[in-house]
C-alpha atoms as a PDB file:
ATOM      1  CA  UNK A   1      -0.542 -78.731  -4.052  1.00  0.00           C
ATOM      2  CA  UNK A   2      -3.883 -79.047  -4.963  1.00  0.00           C
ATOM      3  CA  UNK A   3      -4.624 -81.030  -8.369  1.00  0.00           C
ATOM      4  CA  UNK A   4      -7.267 -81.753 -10.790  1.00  0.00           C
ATOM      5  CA  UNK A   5      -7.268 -84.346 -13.665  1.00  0.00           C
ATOM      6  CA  UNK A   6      -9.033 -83.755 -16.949  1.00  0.00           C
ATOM      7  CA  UNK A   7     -10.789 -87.012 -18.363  1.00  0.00           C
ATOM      8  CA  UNK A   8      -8.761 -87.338 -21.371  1.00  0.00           C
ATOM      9  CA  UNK A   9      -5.443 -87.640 -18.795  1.00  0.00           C
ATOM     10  CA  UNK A  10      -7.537 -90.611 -16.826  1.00  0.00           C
ATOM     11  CA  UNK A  11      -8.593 -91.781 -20.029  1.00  0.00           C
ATOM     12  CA  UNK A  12      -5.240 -92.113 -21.498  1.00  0.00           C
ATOM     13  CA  UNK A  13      -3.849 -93.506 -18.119  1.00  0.00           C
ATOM     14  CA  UNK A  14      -6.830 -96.398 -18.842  1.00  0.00           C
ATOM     15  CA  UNK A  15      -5.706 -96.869 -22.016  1.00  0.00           C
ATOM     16  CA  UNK A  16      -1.687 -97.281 -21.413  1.00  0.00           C
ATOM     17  CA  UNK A  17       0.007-100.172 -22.073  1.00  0.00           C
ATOM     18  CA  UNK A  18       2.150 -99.408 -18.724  1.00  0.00           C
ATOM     19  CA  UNK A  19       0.084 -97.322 -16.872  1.00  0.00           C
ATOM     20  CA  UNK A  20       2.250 -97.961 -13.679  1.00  0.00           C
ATOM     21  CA  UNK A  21       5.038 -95.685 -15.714  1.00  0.00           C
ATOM     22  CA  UNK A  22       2.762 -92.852 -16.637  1.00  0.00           C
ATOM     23  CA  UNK A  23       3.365 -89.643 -14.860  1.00  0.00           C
ATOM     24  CA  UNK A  24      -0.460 -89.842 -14.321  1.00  0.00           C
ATOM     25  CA  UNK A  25       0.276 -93.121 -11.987  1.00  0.00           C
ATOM     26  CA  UNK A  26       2.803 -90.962 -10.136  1.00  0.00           C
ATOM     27  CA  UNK A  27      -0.070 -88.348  -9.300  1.00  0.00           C
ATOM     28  CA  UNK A  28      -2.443 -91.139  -8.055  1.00  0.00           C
ATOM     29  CA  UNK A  29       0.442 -92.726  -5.678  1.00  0.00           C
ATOM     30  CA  UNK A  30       1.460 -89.426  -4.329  1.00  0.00           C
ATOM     31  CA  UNK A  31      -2.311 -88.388  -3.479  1.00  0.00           C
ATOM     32  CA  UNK A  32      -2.562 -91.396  -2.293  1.00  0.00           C
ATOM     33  CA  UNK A  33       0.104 -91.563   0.011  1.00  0.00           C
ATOM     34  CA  UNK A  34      -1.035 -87.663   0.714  1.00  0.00           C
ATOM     35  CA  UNK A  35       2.077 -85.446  -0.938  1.00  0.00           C
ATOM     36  CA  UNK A  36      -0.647 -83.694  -2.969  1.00  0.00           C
ATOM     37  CA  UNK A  37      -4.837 -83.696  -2.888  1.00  0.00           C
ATOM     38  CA  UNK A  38      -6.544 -85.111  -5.843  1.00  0.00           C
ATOM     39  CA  UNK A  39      -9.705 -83.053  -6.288  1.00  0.00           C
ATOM     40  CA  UNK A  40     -12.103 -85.190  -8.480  1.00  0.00           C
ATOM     41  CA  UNK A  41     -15.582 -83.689  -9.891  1.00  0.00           C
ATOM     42  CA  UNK A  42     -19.053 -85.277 -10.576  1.00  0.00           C
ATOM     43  CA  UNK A  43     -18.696 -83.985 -13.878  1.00  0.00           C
ATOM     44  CA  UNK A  44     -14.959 -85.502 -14.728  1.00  0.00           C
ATOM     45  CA  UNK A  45     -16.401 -88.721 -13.245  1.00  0.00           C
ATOM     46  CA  UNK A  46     -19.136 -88.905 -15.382  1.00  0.00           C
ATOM     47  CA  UNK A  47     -17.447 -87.867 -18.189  1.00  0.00           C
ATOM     48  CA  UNK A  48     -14.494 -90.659 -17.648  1.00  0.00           C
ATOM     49  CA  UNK A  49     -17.482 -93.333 -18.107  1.00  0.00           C
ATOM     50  CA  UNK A  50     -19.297 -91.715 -20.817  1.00  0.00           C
ATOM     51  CA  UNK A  51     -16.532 -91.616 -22.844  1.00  0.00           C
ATOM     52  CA  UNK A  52     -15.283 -95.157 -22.043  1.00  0.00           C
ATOM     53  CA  UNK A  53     -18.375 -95.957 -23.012  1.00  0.00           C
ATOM     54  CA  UNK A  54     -19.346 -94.327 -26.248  1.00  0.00           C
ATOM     55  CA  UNK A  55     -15.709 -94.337 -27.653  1.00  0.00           C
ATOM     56  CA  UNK A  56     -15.305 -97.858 -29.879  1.00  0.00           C
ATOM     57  CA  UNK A  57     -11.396 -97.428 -29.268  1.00  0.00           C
ATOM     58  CA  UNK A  58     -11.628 -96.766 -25.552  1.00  0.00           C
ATOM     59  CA  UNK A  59     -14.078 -99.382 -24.681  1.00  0.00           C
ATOM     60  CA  UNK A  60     -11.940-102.228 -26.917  1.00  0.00           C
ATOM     61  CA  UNK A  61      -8.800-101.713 -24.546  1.00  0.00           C
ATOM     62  CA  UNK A  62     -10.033-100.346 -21.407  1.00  0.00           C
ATOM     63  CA  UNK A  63     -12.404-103.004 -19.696  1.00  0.00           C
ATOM     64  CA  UNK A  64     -15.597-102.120 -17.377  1.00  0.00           C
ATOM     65  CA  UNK A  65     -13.906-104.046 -14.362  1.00  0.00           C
ATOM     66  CA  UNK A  66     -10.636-101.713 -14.881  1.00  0.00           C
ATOM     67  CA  UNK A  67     -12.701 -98.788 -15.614  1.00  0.00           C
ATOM     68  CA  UNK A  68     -14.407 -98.882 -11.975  1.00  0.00           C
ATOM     69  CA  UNK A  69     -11.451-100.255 -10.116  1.00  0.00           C
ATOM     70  CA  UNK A  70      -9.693 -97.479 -11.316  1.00  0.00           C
ATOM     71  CA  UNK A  71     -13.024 -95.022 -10.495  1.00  0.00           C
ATOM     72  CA  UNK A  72     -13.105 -96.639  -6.998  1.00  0.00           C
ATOM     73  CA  UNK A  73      -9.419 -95.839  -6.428  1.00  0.00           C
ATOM     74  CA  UNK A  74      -9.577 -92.247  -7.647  1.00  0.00           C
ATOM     75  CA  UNK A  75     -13.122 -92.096  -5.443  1.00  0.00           C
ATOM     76  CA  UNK A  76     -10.531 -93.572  -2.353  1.00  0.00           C
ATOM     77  CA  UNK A  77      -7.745 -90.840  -2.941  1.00  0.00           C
ATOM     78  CA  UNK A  78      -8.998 -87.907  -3.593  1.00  0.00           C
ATOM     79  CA  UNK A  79     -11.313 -84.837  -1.948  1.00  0.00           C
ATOM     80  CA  UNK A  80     -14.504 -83.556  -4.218  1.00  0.00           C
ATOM     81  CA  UNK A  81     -14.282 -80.608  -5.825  1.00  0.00           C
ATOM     82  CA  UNK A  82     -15.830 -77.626  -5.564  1.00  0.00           C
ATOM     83  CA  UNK A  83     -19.084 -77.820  -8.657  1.00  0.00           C
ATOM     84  CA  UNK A  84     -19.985 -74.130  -9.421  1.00  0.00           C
ATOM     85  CA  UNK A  85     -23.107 -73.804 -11.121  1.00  0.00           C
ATOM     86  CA  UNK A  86     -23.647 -72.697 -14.499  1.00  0.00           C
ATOM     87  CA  UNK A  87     -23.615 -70.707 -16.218  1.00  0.00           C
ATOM     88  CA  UNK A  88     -19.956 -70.660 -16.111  1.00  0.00           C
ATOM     89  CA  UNK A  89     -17.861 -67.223 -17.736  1.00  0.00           C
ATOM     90  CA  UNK A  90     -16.526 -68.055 -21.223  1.00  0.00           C
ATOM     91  CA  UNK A  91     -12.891 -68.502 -21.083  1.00  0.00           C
ATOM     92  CA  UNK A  92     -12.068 -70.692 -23.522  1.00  0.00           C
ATOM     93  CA  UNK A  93     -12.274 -71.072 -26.981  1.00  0.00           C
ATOM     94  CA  UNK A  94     -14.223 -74.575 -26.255  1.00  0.00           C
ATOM     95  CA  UNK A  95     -17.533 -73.668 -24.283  1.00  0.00           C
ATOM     96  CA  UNK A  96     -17.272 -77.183 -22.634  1.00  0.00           C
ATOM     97  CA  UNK A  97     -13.896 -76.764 -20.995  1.00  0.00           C
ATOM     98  CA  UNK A  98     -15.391 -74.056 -19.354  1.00  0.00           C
ATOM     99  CA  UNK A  99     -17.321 -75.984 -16.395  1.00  0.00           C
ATOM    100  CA  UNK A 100     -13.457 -77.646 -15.435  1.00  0.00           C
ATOM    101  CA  UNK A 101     -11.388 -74.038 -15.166  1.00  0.00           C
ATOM    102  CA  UNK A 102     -15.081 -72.844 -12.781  1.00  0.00           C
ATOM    103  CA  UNK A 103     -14.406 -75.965 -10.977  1.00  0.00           C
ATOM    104  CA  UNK A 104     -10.006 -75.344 -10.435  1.00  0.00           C
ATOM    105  CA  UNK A 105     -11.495 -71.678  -9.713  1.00  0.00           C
ATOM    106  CA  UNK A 106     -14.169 -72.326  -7.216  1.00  0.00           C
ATOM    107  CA  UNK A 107     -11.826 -75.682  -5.930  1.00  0.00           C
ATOM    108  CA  UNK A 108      -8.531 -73.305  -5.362  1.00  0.00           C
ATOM    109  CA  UNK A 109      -6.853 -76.098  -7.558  1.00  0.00           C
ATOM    110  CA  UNK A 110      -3.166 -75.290  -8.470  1.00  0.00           C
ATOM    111  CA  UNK A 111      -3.165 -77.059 -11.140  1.00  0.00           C
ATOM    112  CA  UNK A 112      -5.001 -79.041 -13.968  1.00  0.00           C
ATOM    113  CA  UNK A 113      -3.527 -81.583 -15.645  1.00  0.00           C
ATOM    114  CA  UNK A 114      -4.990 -81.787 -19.195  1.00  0.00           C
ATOM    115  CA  UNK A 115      -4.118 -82.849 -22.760  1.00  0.00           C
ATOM    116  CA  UNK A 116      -7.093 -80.468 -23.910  1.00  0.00           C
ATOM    117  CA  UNK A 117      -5.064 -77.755 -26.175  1.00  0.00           C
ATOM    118  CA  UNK A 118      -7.903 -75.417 -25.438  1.00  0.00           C
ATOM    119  CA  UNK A 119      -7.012 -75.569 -22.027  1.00  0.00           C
ATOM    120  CA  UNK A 120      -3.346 -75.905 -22.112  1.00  0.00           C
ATOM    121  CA  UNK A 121      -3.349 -72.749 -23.935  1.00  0.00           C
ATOM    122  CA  UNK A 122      -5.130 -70.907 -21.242  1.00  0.00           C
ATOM    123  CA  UNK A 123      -1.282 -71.279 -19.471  1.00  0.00           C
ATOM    124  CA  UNK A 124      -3.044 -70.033 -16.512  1.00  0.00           C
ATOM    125  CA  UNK A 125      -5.743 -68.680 -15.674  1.00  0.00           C
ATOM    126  CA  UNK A 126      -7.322 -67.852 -11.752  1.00  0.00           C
ATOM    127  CA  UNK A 127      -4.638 -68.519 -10.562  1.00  0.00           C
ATOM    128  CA  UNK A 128      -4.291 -72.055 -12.220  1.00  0.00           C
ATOM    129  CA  UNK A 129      -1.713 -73.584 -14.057  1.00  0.00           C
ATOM    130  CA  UNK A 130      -3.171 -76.055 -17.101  1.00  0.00           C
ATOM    131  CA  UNK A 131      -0.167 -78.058 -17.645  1.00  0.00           C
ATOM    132  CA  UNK A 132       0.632 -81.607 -19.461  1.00  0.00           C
ATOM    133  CA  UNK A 133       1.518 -84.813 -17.273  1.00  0.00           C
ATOM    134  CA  UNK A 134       4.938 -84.728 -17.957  1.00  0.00           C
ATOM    135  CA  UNK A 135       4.847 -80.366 -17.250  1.00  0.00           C
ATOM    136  CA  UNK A 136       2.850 -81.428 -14.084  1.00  0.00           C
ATOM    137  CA  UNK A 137       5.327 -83.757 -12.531  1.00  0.00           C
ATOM    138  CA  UNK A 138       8.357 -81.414 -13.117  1.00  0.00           C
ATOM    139  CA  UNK A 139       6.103 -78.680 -11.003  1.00  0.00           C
ATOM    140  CA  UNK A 140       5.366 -80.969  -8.519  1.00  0.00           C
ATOM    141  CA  UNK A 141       9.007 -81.616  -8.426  1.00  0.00           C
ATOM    142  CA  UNK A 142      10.280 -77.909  -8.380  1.00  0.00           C
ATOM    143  CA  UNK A 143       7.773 -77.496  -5.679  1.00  0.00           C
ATOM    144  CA  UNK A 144       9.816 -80.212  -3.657  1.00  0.00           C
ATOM    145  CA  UNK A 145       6.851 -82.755  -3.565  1.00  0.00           C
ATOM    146  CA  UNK A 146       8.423 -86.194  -3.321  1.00  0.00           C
ATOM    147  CA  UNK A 147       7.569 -88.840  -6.233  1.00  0.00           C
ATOM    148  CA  UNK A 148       9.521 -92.075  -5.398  1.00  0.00           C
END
């Protein structure tokens, strides 16, 4: 199963009070431990820190020593992506969630894991499922990948 994580999913893994009981955390130990590849994007990256960053809210809770262990770890786990250039075809009703379902595309991701409703109302599209974290694990799950 090949996955990708939207910013707002790492974002709100940063920001967790438990973060070790997120279904997020789950992903990141079973890539890790290679039941399913992490593909992680430039762009995602970048985004991640920018909004860390530039969000008030996010920067208060989620420190800058957190924020790049948790960007080195990701870095450690996971494969690159696949970064189509742009212009990328209009699927969504956001312009700027466009670039991520070009990357899943052009990646052969099976899934992206997003709290974006723009995106999670796509369903699928390519050949991609957009799903919530909690959605996500219960695929990974029905697909018999192993989470303990």
């Amino acid at each position: 199963m090949r996955i990708i994580l939207d910013a707002n999913v790492v974002l709100a893994y940063l920001g967790s009070q438990k973060p070790e009981q997120t279904a997020i955390h789950a992903i990141f130990l079973a890539a890790e431990s290679s039941k399913l590849t992490l593909l992680q994007s430039q762009w995602t990256t970048e985004e991640i820190f920018r909004v860390a960053q530039e969000r008030p809210a996010i920067a208060a809770r989620v420190s800058t020593q957190r924020l790049n262990r948790v960007a080195e770890w990701i870095a450690r786990i996971s494969t690159p992506a696949v970064m189509p250039k742009p212009p990328f075809p209009s699927v969504c009703r956001d312009p700027n969630d466009d670039g991520i379902v070009a990357t899943a595309i052009a990646s052969e991701a099976d899934m992206v894991v997003t709290l974006d409703r723009d995106l999670l109302d796509l369903g699928e599209y390519g050949g991609v499922l957009f799903m919530k974290p909690g959605a996500a694990l219960a695929v990974l799950r029905a697909e018999g990948v192993n989470l303990d």
